[in-house]
Protein backbone atom coordinates (compact mmCIF):
# COMPACT_ATOMS: atom_id res chain seq x y z
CA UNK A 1 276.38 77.88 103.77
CA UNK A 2 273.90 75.08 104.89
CA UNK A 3 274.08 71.31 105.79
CA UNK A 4 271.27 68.73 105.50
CA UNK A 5 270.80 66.14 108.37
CA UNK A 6 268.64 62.94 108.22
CA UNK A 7 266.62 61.88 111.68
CA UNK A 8 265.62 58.52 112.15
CA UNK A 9 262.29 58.98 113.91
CA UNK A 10 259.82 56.55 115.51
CA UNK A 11 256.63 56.33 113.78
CA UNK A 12 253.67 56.08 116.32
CA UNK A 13 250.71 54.13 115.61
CA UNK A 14 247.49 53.10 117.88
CA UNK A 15 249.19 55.40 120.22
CA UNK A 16 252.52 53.74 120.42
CA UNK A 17 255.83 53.81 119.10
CA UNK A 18 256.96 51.17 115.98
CA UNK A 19 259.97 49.99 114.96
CA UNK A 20 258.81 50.74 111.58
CA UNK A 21 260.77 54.75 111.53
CA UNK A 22 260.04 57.00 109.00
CA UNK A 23 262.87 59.39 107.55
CA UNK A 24 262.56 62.86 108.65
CA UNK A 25 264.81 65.28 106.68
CA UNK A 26 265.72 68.84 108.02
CA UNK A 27 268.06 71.22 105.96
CA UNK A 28 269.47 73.90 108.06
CA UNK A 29 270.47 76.62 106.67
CA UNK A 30 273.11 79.26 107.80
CA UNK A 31 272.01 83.52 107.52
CA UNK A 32 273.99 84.88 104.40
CA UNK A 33 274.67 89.05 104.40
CA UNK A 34 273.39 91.01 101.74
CA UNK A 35 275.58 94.27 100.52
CA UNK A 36 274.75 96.95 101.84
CA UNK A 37 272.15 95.31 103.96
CA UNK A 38 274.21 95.70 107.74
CA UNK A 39 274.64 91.87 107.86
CA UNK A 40 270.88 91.06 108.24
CA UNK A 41 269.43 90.21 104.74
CA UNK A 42 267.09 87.53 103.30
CA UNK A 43 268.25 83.76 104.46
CA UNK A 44 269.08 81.33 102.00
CA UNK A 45 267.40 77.99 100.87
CA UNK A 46 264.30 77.67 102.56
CA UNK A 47 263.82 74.62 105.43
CA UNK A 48 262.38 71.72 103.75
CA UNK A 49 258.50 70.77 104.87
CA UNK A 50 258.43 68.06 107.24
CA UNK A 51 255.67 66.47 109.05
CA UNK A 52 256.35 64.66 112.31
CA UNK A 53 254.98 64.10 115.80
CA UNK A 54 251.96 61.81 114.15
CA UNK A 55 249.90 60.45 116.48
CA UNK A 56 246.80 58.29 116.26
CA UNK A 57 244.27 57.31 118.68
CA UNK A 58 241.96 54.55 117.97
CA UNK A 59 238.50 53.69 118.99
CA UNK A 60 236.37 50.87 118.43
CA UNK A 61 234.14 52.70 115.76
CA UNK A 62 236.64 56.33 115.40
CA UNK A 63 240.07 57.41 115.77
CA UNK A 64 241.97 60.64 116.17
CA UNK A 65 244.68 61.44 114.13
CA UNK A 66 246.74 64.49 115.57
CA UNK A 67 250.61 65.42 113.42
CA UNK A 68 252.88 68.54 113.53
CA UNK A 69 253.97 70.44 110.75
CA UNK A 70 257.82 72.77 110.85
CA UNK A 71 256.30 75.33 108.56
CA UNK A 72 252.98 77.02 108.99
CA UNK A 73 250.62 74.94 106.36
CA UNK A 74 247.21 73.62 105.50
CA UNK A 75 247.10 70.35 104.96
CA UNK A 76 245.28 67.77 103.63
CA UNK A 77 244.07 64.35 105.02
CA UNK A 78 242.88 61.29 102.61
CA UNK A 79 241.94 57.94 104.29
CA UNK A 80 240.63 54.30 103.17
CA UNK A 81 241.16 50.55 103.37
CA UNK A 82 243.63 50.37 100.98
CA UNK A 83 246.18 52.84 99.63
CA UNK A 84 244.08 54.14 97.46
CA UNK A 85 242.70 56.09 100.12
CA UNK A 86 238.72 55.98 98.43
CA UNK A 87 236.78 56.60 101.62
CA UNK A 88 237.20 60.32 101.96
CA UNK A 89 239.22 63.44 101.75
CA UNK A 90 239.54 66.10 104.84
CA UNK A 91 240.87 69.42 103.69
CA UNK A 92 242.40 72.32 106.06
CA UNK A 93 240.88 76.07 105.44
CA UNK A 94 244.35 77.86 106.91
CA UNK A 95 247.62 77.19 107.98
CA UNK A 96 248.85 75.98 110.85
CA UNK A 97 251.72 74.20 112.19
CA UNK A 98 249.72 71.91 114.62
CA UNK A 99 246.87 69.99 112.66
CA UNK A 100 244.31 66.99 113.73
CA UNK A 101 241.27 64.84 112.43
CA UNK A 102 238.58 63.22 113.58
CA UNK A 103 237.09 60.11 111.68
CA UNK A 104 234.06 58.26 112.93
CA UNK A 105 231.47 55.76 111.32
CA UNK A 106 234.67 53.24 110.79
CA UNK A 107 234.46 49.41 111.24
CA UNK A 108 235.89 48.05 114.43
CA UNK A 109 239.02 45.88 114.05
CA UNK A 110 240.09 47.20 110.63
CA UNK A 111 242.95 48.22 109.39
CA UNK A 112 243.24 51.47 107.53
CA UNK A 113 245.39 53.71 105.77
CA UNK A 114 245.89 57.20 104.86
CA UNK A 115 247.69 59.78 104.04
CA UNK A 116 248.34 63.83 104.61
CA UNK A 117 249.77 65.93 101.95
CA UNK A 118 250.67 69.82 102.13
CA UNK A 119 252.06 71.73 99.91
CA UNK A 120 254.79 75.30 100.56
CA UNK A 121 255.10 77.57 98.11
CA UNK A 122 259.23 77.33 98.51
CA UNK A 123 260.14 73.66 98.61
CA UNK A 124 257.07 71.89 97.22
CA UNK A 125 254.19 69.21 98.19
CA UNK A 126 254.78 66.86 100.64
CA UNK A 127 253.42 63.90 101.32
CA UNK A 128 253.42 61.17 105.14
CA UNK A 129 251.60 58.22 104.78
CA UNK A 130 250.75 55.86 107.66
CA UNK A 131 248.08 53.22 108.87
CA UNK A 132 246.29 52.28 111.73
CA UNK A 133 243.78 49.72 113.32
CA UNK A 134 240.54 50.71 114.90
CA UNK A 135 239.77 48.55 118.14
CA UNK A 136 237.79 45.55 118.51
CA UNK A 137 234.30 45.51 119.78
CA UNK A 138 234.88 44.95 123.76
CA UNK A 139 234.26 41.00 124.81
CA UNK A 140 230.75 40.46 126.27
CA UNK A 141 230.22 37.44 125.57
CA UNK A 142 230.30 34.71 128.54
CA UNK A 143 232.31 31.50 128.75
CA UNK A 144 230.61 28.22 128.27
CA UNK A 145 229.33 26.58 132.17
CA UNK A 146 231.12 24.25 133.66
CA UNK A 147 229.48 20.61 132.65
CA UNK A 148 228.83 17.60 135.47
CA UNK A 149 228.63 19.78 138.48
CA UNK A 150 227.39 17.66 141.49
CA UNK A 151 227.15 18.20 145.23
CA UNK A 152 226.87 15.66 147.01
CA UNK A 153 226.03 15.14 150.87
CA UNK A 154 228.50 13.69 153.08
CA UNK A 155 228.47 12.98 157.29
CA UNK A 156 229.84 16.40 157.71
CA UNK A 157 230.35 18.30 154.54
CA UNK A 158 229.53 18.65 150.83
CA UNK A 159 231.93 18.01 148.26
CA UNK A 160 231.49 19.91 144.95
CA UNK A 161 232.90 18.63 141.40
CA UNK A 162 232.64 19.78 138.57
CA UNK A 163 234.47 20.07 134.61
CA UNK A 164 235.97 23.80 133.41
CA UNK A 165 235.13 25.00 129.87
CA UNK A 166 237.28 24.99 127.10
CA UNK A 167 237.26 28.25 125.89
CA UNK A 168 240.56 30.03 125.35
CA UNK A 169 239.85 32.97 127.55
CA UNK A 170 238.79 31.13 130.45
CA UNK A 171 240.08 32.74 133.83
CA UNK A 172 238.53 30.96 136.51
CA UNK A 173 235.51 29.50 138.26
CA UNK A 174 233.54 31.13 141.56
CA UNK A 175 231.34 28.82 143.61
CA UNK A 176 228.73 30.46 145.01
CA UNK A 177 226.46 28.85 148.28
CA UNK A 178 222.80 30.26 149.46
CA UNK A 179 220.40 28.93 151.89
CA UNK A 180 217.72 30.85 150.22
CA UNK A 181 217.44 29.84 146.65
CA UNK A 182 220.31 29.39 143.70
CA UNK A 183 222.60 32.43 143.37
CA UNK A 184 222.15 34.17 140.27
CA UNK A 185 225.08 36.09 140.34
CA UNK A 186 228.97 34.94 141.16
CA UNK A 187 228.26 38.63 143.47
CA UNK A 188 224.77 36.56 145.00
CA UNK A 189 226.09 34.37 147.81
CA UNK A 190 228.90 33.37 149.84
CA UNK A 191 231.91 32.17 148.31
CA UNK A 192 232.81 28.66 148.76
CA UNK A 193 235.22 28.85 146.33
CA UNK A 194 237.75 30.69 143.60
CA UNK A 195 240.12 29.67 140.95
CA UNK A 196 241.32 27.19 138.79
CA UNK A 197 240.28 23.90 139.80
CA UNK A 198 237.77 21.07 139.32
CA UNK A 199 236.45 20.44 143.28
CA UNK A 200 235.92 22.10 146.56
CA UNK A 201 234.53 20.67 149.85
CA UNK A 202 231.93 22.87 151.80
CA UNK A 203 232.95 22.38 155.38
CA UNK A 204 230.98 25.33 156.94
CA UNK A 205 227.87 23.65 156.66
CA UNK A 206 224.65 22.01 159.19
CA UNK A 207 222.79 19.22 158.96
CA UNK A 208 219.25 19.39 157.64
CA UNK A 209 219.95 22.77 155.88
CA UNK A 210 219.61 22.66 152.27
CA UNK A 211 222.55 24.39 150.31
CA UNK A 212 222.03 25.41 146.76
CA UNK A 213 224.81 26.39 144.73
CA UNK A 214 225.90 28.07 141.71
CA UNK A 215 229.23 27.52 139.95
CA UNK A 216 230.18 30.74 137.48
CA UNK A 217 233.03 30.21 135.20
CA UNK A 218 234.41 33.55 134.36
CA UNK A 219 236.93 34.95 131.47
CA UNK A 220 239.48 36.98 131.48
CA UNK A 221 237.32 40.00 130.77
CA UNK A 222 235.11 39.32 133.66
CA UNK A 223 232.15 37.86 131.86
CA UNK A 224 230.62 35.23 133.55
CA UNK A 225 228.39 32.74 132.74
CA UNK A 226 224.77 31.71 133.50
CA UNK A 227 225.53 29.22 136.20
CA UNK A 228 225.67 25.85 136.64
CA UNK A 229 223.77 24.39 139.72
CA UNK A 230 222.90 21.97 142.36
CA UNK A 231 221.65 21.47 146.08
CA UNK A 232 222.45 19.44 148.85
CA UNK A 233 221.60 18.47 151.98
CA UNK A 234 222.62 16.55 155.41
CA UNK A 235 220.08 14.63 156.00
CA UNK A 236 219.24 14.32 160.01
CA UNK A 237 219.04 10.75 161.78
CA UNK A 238 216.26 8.51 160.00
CA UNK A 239 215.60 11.31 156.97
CA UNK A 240 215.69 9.79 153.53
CA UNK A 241 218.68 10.76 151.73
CA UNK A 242 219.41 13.64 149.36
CA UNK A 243 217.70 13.01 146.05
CA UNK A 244 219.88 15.30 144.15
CA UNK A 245 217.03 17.39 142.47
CA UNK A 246 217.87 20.90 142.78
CA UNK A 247 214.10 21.71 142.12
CA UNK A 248 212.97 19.06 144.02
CA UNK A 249 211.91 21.41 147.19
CA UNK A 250 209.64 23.76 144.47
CA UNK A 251 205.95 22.59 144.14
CA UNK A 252 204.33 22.20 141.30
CA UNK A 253 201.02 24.24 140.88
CA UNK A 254 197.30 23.49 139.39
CA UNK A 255 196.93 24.68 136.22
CA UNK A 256 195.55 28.21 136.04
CA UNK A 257 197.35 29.22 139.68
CA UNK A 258 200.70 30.70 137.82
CA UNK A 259 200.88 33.98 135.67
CA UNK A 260 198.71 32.48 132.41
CA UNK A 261 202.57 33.51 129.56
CA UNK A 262 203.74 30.77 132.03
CA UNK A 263 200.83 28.92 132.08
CA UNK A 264 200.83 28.06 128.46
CA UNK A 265 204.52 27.95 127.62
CA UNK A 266 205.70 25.22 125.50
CA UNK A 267 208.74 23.57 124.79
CA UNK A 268 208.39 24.56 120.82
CA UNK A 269 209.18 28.36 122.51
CA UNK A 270 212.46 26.80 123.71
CA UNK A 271 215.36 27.50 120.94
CA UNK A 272 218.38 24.79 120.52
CA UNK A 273 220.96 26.69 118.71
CA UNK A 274 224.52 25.34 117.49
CA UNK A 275 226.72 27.00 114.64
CA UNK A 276 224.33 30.12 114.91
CA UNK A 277 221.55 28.43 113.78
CA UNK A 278 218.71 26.93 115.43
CA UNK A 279 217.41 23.08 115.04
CA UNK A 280 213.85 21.95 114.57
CA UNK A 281 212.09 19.61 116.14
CA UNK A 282 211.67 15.99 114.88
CA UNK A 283 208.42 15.85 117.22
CA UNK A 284 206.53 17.79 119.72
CA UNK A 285 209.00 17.21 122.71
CA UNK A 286 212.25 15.81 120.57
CA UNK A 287 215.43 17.91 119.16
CA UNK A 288 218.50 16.15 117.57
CA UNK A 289 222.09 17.58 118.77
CA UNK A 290 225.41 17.26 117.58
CA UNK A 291 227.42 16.48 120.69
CA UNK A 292 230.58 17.54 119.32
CA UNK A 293 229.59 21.25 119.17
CA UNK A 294 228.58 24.10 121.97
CA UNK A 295 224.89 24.12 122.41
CA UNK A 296 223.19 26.81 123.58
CA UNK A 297 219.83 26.98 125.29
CA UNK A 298 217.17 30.13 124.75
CA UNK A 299 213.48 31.32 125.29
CA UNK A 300 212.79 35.08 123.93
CA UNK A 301 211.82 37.78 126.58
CA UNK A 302 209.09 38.74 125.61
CA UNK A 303 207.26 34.99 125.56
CA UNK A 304 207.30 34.98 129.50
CA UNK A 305 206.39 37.84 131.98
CA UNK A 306 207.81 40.52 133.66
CA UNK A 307 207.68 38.77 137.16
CA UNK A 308 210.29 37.95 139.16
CA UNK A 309 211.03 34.17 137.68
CA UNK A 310 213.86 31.70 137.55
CA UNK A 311 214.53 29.50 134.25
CA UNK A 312 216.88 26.31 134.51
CA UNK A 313 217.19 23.02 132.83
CA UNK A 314 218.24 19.50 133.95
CA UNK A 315 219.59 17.56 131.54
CA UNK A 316 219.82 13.41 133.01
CA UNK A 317 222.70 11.16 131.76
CA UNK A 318 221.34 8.22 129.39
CA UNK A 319 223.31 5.49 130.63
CA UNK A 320 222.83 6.73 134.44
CA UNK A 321 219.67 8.11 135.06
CA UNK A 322 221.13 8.71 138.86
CA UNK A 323 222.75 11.79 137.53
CA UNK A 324 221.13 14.94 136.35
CA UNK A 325 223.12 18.38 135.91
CA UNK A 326 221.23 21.49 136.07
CA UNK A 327 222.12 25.16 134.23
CA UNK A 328 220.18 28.23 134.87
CA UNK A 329 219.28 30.36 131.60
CA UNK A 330 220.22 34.24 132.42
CA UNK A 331 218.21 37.50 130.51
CA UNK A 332 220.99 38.58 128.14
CA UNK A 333 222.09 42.45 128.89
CA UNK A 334 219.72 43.79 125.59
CA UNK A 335 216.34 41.88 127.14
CA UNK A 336 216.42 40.19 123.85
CA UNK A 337 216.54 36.60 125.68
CA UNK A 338 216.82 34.57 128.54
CA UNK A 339 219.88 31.57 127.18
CA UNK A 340 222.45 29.72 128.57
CA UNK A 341 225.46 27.97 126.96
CA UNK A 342 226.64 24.30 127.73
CA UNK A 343 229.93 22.63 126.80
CA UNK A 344 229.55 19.62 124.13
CA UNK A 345 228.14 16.63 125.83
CA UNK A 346 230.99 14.33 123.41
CA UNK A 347 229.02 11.64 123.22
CA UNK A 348 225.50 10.20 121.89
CA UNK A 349 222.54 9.12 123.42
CA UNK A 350 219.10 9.88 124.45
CA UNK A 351 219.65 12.25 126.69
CA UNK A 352 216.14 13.91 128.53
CA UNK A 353 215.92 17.33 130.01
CA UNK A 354 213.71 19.15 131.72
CA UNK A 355 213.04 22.44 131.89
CA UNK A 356 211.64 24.32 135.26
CA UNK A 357 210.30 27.81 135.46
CA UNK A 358 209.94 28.87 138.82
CA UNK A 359 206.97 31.73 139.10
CA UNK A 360 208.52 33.14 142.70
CA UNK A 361 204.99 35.58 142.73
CA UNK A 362 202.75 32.92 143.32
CA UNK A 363 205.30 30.08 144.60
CA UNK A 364 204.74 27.85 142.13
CA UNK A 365 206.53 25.40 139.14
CA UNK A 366 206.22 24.56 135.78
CA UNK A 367 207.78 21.57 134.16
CA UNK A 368 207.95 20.51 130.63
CA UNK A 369 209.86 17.32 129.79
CA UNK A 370 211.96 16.78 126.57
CA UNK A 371 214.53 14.25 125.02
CA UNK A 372 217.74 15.85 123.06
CA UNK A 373 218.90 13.24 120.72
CA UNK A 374 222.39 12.96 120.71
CA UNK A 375 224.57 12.02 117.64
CA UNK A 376 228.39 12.88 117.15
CA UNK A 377 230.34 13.79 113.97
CA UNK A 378 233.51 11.58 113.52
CA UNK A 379 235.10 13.60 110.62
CA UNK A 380 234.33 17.27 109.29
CA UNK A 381 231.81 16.78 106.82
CA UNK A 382 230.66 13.09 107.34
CA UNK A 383 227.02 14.01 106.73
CA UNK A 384 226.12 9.93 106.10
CA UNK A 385 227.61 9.35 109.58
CA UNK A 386 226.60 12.13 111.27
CA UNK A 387 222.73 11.00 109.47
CA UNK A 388 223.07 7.21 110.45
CA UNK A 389 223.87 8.00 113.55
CA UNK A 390 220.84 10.13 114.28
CA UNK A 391 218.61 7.52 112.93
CA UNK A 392 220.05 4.61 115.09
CA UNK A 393 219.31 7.49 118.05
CA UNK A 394 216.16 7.76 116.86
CA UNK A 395 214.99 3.89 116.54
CA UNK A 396 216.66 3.02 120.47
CA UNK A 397 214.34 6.04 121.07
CA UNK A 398 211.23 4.99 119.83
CA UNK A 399 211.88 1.32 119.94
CA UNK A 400 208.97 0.29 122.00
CA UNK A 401 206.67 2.52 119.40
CA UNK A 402 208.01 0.75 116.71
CA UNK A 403 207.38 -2.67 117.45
CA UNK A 404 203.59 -1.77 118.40
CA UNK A 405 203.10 -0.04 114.71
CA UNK A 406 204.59 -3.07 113.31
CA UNK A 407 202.02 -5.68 115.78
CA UNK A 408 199.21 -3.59 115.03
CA UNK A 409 199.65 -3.35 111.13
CA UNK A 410 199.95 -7.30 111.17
CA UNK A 411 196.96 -7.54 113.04
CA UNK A 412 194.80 -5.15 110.51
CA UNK A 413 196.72 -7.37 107.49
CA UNK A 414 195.40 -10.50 108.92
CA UNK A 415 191.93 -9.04 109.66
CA UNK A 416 191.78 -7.70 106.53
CA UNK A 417 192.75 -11.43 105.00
CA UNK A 418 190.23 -13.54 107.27
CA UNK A 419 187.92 -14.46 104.44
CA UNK A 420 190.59 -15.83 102.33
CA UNK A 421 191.66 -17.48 105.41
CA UNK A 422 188.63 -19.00 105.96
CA UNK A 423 189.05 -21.01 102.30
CA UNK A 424 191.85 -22.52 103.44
CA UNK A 425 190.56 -23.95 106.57
């Protein structure tokens, strides 16, 4: 005598349970007494092969797959992107009733399937099939700075504005305050302040002390990014007030007095990149930018020296020329690049930027001066636009160059014409 029962079990995937069960079926059987045998005997119909207890445990580029089997079998394990299961074929060399896999050299954040088959002498091959997803590569990259950070001086404080990012993982922002020199780190300082908003007002502050400050906006993974920045300071009874130059207080040197990578540094060794890709120069000391896109600032490591240096670049409004906002560019965790990222600027213009590397070894500053030309892109595709635009840029920009070319070619034309002139006279 024997009865068959049907379990509705969980199936566990990435290491947790799913409502999507898989049928588990056990047939119990009941001892049946063979003459002459005392009672004991051989049983009857055999327990049906079953596999349950499967487990898998994902990595980014591996995952362990561990199952249980009620009869003592060796099994075999076939896995792939699809259920074809093409990307290889793991064979057990003896039975057991507790089996697992290891699979490595998979692709992070993909899906795959497989399945394990065994096969018992008394009831047959069986077959469990199942899937799982390996995890994605772990977040490293930073959220975009915080745009139009200013401090500005007041009778007894500083008040600090500024705009968050956009990005979707954005957590939070960390203003950061040193009397020594910009901090570097949201860890580099003393905290002025942490969360959510756009402004904060620096009470604990003296008069004729310059502040310099760093605003980080971190995700929600703890990245943070390269820092936006700005000084201020209090001026003291009859001081001229603050000009709003963050680098203003760092001296330029004589040629030839700064480590000589610095020394000859160019802006052409200064990378613009948007969409991945990065955007040659229309001149020497001009780039043209869509401002409706992320831009993001770089210089490779190995074009500067290993000194103890600071990077950052102010970027002045075009239609105020009163307000500059400053970013510092951070060595990315490979030593591949020093970059920073900046929000899009959503509207045209000329806008010009400098770019200051401080050489803290000998105390002294380099500047190079450059003009981003600004055009926006109405519609997804408008190319035309997105090209008039730039040109219309281009001529405000060089307006004044223009009309000399244009004088001066007039000039040659009537020099060139003063004989035939001279009949008419």
């Amino acid at each position: 005598m024997f009865f068959t029962t049907f379990i509705l079990a969980p199936r566990t995937v990435l290491g947790t349970t799913t409502d999507d069960s898989v049928n588990i079926t056990f047939t119990v059987t009941e001892a049946v007494a063979t003459p002459g045998t005392g009672g004991g005997g051989k049983l009857g119909t055999p327990t049906t092969l079953a596999f349950f207890d499967v487990d898998v445990i994902p990595d980014t580029y591996s995952a362990t797959v561990m199952w249980t089997t009620n009869r003592s079998v060796a099994s075999t394990f076939a896995w792939g992107t699809t259920t074809e299961y093409t990307l290889g074929v793991l064979s057990e060399a003896s039975d057991s009733y507790d089996h697992s896999t290891f699979l490595d050299s998979l692709i992070p954040e993909t899906l795959y399937y497989f399945a394990i088959d065994a096969d018992d002498p008394h009831t047959g091959p069986q077959r469990y099939v199942g899937n799982f997803r390996t995890l994605a590569l772990p977040d490293v990259v930073p959220p975009t700075n915080v745009s139009d950070f200013v401090a500005i001086a007041q009778e007894e404080k500083i008040g600090l504005m500024w705009e968050n990012p956009l990005d979707e993982d954005f957590e939070n922002v960390r203003v950061v305050r040193s009397e020594n020199f910009f901090p570097l780190t949201p860890y580099d300082g003393i905290v002025v302040y942490e969360g959510r908003g756009t402004d904060a007002v620096d009470t604990r502050v003296r008069k004729g002390v310059t502040y310099y400050y760093s605003v980080f906006a971190i995700d929600e993974n703890g990245n943070a990014s390269e820092g936006s920045i700005d000084s201020a300071r209090i001026a003291l009874p009859g001081e001229p007030a603050d000009i709003g130059d963050p680098f203003a207080t760092f001296p330029s040197v004589p040629r030839g007095d700064i480590d000589p990578l610095i020394d000859i540094f160019s802006l052409l060794q200064i990378d613009f990149i948007q969409d991945g890709k990065k955007i040659p120069y229309v001149n020497l000391d001009r780039v043209p930018i869509d401002s409706d896109k992320e831009l993001t600032i770089s210089v490779d490591y190995d074009v500067l020296p290993e000194i103890l240096k600071t990077i950052g670049v102010t970027v002045t409004d075009p239609d105020d020329h009163t307000k500059t906002f400053s970013f510092l560019l951070r060595v990315t965790d490979d030593k591949q690049t020093y970059r920073t990222t900046l929000a899009p600027f959503g509207r045209g213009g000329v806008y010009s930027f400098d770019v200051h590397i401080l050489d803290h070894k000998n105390q002294g500053l380099k500047r190079l001066e450059g003009k981003m030309l600004m055009a926006s892109i109405v519609g997804e595709g408008d190319t035309l636009q997105m090209f008039w635009k730039l040109i219309k840029t281009i001529l405000t920009d060089y307006t004044t160059l223009i009309l000399w070319i244009i004088l001066i070619v007039l000039l040659l034309i009537v020099w060139a014409s003063r004989e035939k002139i001279k009949k008419y006279i």
